[in-house]
N, C-alpha and C. Protein backbone atom coordinates (compact mmCIF):
# COMPACT_ATOMS: atom_id res chain seq x y z
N UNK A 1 70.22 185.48 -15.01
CA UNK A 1 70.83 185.47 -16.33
C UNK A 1 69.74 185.68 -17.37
N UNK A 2 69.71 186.73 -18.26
CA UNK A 2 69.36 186.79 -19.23
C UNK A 2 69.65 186.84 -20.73
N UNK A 3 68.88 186.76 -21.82
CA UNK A 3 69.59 186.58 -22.53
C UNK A 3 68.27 186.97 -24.12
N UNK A 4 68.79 188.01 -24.42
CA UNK A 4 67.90 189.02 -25.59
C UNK A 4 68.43 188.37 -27.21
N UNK A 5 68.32 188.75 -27.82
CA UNK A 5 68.30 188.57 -29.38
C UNK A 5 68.75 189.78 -30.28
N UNK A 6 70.49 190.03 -30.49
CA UNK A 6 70.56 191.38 -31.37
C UNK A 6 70.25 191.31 -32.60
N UNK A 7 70.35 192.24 -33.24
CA UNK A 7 69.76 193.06 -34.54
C UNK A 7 69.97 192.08 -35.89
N UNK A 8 68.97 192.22 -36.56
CA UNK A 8 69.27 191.03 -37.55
C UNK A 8 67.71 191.00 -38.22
N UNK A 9 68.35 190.25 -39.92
CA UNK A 9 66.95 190.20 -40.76
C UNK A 9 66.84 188.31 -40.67
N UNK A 10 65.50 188.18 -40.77
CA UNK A 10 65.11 186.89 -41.11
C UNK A 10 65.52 186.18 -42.39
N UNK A 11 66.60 185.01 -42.37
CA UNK A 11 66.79 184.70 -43.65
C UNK A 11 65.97 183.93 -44.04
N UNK A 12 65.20 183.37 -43.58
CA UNK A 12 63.94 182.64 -44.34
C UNK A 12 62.82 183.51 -44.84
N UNK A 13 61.51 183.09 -45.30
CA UNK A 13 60.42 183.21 -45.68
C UNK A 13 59.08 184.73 -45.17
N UNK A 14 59.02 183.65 -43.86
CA UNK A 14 58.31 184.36 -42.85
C UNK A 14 58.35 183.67 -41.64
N UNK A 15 58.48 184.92 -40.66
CA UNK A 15 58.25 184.26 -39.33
C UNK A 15 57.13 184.57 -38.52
N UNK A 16 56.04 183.57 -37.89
CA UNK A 16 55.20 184.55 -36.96
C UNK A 16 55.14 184.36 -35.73
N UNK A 17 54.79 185.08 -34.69
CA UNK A 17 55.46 184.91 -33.49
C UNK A 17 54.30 185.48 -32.79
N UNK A 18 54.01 184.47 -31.53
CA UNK A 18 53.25 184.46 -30.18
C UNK A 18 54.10 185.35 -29.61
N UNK A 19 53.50 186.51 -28.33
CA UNK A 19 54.23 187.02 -27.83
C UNK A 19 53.41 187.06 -26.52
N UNK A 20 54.11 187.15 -25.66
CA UNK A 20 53.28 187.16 -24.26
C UNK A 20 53.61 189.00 -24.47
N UNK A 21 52.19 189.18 -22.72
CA UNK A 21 52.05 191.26 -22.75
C UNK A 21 53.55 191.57 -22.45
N UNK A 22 54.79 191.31 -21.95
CA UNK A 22 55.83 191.89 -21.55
C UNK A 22 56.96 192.54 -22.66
N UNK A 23 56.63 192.07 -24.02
CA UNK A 23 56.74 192.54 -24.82
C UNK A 23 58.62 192.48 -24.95
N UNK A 24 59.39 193.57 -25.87
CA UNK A 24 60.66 193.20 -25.90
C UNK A 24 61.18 193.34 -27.29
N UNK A 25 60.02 193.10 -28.29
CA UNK A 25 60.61 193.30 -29.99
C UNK A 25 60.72 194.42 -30.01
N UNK A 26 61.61 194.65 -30.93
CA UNK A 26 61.52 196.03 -31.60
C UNK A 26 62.17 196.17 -33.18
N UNK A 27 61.27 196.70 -33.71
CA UNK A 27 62.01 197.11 -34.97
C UNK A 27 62.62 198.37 -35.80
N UNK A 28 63.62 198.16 -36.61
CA UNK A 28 64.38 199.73 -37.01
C UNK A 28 63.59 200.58 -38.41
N UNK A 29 63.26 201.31 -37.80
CA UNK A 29 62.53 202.17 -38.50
C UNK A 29 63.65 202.86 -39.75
N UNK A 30 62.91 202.47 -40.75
CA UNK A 30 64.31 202.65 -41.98
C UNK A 30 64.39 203.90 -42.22
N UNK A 31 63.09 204.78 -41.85
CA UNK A 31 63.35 206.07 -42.22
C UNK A 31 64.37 206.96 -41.97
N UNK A 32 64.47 206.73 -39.84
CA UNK A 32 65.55 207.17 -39.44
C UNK A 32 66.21 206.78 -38.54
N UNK A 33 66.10 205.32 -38.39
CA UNK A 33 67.30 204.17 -37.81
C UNK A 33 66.44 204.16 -36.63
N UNK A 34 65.55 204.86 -36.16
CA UNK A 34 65.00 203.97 -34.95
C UNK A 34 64.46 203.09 -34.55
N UNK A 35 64.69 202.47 -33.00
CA UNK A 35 64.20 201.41 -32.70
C UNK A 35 62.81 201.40 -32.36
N UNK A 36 61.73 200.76 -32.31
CA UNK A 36 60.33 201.19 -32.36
C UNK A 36 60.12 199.51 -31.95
N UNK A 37 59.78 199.76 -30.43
CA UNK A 37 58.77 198.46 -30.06
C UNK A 37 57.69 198.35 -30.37
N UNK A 38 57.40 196.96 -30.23
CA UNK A 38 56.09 195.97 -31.26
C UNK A 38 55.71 196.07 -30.14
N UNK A 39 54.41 196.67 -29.57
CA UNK A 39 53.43 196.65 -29.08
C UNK A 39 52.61 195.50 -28.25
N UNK A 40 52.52 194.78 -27.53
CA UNK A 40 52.53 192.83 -27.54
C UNK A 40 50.45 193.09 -27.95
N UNK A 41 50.04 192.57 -28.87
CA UNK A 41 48.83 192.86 -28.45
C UNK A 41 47.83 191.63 -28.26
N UNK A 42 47.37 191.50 -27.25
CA UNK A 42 46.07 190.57 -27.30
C UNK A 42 45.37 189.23 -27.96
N UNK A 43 46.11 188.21 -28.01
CA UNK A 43 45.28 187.38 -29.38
C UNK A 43 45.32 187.81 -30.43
N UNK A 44 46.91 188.32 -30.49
CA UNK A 44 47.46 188.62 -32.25
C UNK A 44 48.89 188.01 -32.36
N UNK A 45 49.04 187.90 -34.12
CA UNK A 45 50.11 187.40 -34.13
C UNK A 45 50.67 188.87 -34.55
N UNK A 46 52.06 188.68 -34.59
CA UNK A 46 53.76 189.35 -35.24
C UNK A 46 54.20 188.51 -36.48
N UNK A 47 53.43 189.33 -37.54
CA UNK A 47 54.19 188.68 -39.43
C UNK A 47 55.10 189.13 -39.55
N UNK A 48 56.38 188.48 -39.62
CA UNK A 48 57.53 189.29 -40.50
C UNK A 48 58.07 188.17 -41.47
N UNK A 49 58.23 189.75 -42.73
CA UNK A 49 58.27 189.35 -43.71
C UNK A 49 60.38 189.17 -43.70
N UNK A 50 60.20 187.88 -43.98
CA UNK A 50 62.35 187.42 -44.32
C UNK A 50 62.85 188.14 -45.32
N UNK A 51 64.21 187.92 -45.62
CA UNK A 51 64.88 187.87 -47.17
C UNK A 51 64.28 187.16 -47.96
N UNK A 52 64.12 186.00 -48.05
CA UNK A 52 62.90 185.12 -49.06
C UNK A 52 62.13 185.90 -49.67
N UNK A 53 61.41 186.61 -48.73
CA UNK A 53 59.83 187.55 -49.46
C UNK A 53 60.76 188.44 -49.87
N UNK A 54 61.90 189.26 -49.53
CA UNK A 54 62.43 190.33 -50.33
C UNK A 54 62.67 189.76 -51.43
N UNK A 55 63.74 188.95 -52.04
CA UNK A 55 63.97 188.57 -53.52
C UNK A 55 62.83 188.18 -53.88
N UNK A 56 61.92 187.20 -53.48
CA UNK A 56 60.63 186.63 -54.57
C UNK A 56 59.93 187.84 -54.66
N UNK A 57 59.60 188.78 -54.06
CA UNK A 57 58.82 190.10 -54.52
C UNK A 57 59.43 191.41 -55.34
N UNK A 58 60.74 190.75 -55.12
CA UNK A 58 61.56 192.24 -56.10
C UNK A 58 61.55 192.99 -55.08
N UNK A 59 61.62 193.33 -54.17
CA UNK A 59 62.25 194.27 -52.99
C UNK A 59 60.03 194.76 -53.16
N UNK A 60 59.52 194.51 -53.42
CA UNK A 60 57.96 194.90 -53.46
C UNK A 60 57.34 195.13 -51.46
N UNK A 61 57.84 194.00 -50.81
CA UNK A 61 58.07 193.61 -49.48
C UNK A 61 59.48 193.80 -49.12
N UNK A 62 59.94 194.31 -48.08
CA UNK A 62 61.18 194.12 -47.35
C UNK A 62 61.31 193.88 -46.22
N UNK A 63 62.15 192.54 -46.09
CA UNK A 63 62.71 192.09 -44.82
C UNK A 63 62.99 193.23 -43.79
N UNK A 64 62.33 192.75 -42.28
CA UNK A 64 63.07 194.14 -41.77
C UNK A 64 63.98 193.67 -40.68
N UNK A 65 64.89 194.84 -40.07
CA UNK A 65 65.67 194.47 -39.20
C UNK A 65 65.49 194.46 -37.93
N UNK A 66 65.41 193.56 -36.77
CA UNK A 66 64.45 193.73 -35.69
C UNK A 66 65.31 193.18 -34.69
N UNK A 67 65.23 192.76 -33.23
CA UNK A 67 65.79 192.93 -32.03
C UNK A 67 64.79 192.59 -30.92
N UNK A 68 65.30 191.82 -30.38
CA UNK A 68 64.70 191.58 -29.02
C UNK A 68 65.51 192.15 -27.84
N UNK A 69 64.78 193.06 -26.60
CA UNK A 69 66.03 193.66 -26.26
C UNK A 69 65.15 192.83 -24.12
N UNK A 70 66.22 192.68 -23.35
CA UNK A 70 65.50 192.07 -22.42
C UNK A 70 64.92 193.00 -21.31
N UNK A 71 63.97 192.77 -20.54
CA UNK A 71 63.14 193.12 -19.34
C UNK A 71 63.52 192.93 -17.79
N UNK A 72 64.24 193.59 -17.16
CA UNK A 72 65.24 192.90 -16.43
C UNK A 72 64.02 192.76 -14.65
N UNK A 73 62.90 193.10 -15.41
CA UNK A 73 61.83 193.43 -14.26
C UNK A 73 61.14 191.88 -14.70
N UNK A 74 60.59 191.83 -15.45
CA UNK A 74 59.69 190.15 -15.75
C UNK A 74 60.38 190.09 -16.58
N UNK A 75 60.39 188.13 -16.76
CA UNK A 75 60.35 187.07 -18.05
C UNK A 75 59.21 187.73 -18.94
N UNK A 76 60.12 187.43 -19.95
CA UNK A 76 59.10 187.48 -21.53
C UNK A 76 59.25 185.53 -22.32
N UNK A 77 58.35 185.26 -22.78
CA UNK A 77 58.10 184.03 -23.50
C UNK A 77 57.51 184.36 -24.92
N UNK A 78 57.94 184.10 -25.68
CA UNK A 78 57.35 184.28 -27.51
C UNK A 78 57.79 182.65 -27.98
N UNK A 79 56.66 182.41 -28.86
CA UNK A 79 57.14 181.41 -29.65
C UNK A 79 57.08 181.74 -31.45
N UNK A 80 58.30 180.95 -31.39
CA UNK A 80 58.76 181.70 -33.27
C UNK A 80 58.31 180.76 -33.94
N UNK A 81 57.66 180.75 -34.95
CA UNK A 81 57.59 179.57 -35.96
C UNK A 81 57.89 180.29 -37.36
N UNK A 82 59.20 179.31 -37.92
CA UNK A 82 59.88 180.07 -38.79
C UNK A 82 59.47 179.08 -40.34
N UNK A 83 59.37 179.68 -41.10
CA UNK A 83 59.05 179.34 -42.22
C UNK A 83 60.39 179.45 -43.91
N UNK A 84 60.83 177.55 -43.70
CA UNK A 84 62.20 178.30 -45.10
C UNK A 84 61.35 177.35 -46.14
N UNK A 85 62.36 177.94 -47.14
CA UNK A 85 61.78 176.91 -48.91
C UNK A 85 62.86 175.64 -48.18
N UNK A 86 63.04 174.95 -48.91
CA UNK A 86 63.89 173.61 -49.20
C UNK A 86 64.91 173.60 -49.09
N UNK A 87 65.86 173.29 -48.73
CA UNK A 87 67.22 173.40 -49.37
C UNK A 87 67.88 173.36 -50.73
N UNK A 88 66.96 172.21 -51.63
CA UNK A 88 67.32 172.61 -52.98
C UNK A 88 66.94 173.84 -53.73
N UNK A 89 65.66 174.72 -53.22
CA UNK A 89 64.70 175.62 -53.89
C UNK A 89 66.24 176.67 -54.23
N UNK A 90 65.68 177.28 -55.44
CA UNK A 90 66.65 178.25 -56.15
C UNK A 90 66.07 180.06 -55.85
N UNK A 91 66.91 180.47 -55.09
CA UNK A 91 65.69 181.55 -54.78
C UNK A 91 65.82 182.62 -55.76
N UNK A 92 65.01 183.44 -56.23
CA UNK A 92 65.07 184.50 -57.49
C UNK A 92 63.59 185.22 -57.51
N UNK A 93 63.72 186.80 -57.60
CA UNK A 93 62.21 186.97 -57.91
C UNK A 93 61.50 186.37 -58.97
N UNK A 94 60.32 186.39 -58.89
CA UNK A 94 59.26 185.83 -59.25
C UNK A 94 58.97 186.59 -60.73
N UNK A 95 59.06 185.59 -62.01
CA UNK A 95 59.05 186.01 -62.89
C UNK A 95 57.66 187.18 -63.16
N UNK A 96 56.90 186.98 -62.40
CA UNK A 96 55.60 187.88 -62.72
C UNK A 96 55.92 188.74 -62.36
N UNK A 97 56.96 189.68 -61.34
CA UNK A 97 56.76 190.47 -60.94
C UNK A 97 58.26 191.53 -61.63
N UNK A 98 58.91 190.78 -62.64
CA UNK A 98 60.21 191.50 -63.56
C UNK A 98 59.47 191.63 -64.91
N UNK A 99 60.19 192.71 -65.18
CA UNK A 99 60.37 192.99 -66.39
C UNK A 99 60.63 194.48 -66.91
N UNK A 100 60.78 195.04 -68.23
CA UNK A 100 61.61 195.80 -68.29
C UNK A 100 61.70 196.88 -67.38
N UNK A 101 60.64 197.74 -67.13
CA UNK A 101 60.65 198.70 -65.65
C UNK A 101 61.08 197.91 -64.55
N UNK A 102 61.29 197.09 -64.18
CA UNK A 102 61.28 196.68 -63.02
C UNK A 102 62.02 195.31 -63.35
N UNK A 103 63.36 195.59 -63.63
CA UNK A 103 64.23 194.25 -63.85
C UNK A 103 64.66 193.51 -62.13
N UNK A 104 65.26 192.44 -62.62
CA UNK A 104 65.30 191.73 -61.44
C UNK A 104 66.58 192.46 -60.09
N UNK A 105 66.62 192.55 -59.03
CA UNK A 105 67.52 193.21 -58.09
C UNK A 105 68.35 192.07 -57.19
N UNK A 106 67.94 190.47 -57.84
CA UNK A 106 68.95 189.73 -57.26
C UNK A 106 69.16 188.89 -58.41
N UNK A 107 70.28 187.78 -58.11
CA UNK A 107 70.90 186.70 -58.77
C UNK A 107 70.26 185.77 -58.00
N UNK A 108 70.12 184.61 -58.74
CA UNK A 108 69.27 183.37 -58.53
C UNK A 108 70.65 183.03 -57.56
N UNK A 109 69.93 182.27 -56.25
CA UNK A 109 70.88 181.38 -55.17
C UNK A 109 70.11 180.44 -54.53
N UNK A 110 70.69 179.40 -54.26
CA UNK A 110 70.34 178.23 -53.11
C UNK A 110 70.31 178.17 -51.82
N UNK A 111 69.52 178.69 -51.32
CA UNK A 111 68.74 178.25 -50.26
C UNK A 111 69.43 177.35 -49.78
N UNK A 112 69.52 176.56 -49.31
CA UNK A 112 70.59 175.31 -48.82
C UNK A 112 72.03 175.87 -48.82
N UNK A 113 72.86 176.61 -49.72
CA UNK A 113 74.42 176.54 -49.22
C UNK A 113 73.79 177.82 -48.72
N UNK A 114 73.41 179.30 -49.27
CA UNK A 114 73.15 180.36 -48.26
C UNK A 114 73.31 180.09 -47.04
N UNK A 115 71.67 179.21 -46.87
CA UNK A 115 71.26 179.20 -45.39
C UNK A 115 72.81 178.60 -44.72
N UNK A 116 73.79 177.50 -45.42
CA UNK A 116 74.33 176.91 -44.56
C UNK A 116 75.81 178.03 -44.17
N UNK A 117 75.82 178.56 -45.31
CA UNK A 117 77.11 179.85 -45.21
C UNK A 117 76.75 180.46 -44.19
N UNK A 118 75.61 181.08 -44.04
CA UNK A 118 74.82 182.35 -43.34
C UNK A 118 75.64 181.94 -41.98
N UNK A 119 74.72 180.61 -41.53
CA UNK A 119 75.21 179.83 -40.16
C UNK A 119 76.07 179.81 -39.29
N UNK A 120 77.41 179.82 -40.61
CA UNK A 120 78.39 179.49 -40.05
C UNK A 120 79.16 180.56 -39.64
N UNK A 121 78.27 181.61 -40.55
CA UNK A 121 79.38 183.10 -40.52
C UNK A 121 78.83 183.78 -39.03
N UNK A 122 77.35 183.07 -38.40
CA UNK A 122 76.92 183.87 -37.23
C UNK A 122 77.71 183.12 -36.19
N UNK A 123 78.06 181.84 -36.34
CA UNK A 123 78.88 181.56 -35.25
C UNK A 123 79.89 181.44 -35.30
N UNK A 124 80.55 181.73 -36.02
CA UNK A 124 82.06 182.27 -36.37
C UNK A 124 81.88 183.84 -35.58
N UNK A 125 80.95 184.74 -35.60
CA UNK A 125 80.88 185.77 -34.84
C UNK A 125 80.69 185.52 -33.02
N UNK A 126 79.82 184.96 -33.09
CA UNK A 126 79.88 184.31 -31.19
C UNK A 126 80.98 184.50 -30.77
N UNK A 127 82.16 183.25 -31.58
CA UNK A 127 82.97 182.64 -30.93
C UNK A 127 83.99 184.22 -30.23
């Protein structure tokens, strides 16, 4: 039995991720929708940047959309360490980085009901 990770952006911050050599990420290349595996390399980490860094940067950084797909020859092992604001934090770009060229591209939201909406709407899909 195995069991992979479909397509999807990070709603938190940042995530970085240990990956053993067997490798398995992949990410969609926005240019022209392809899938493009992450490479596993050596005593490195995997930064990805969430939705978080998209609104606080003004789309400057973008979340990307990525996939774990499985190895039906070896186990793969990664460890995620995921990074959110608070639940109360109000998320909104970062006033330094708006203004008139470059007005804001989201509405201020909470972190806390998001994250808890988000949740419910992925396992409302499972079921």
């Amino acid at each position: 039995l195995a069991l992979g990770v479909g397509r999807h952006k990070d709603a938190g911050a940042l995530t970085i991720v240990a990956q053993d050599d067997v490798g398995g990420l992949q990410v969609k290349r926005k240019s022209d929708g392809v899938w493009v595996p992450v490479k596993p390399t050596p005593n490195a980490l995997v930064i990805n940047v969430g939705d978080i860094i998209q609104v606080w940067s003004n789309e400057a950084y973008e979340s990307v959309e990525h996939r774990v797909v499985v190895n039906s020859e070896r186990e793969r092992f990664s460890i995620p360490i995921f990074f959110f604001p608070s639940h109360y934090v109000m998320v909104k770009p970062l006033e330094e980085l708006v203004n008139e060229g470059n007005p804001p591209k989201y509405k201020p939201y909470n972190f806390g009901k998001f994250n808890v909406a988000r949740y419910r709407s992925n396992y409302k899909k499972l079921e």
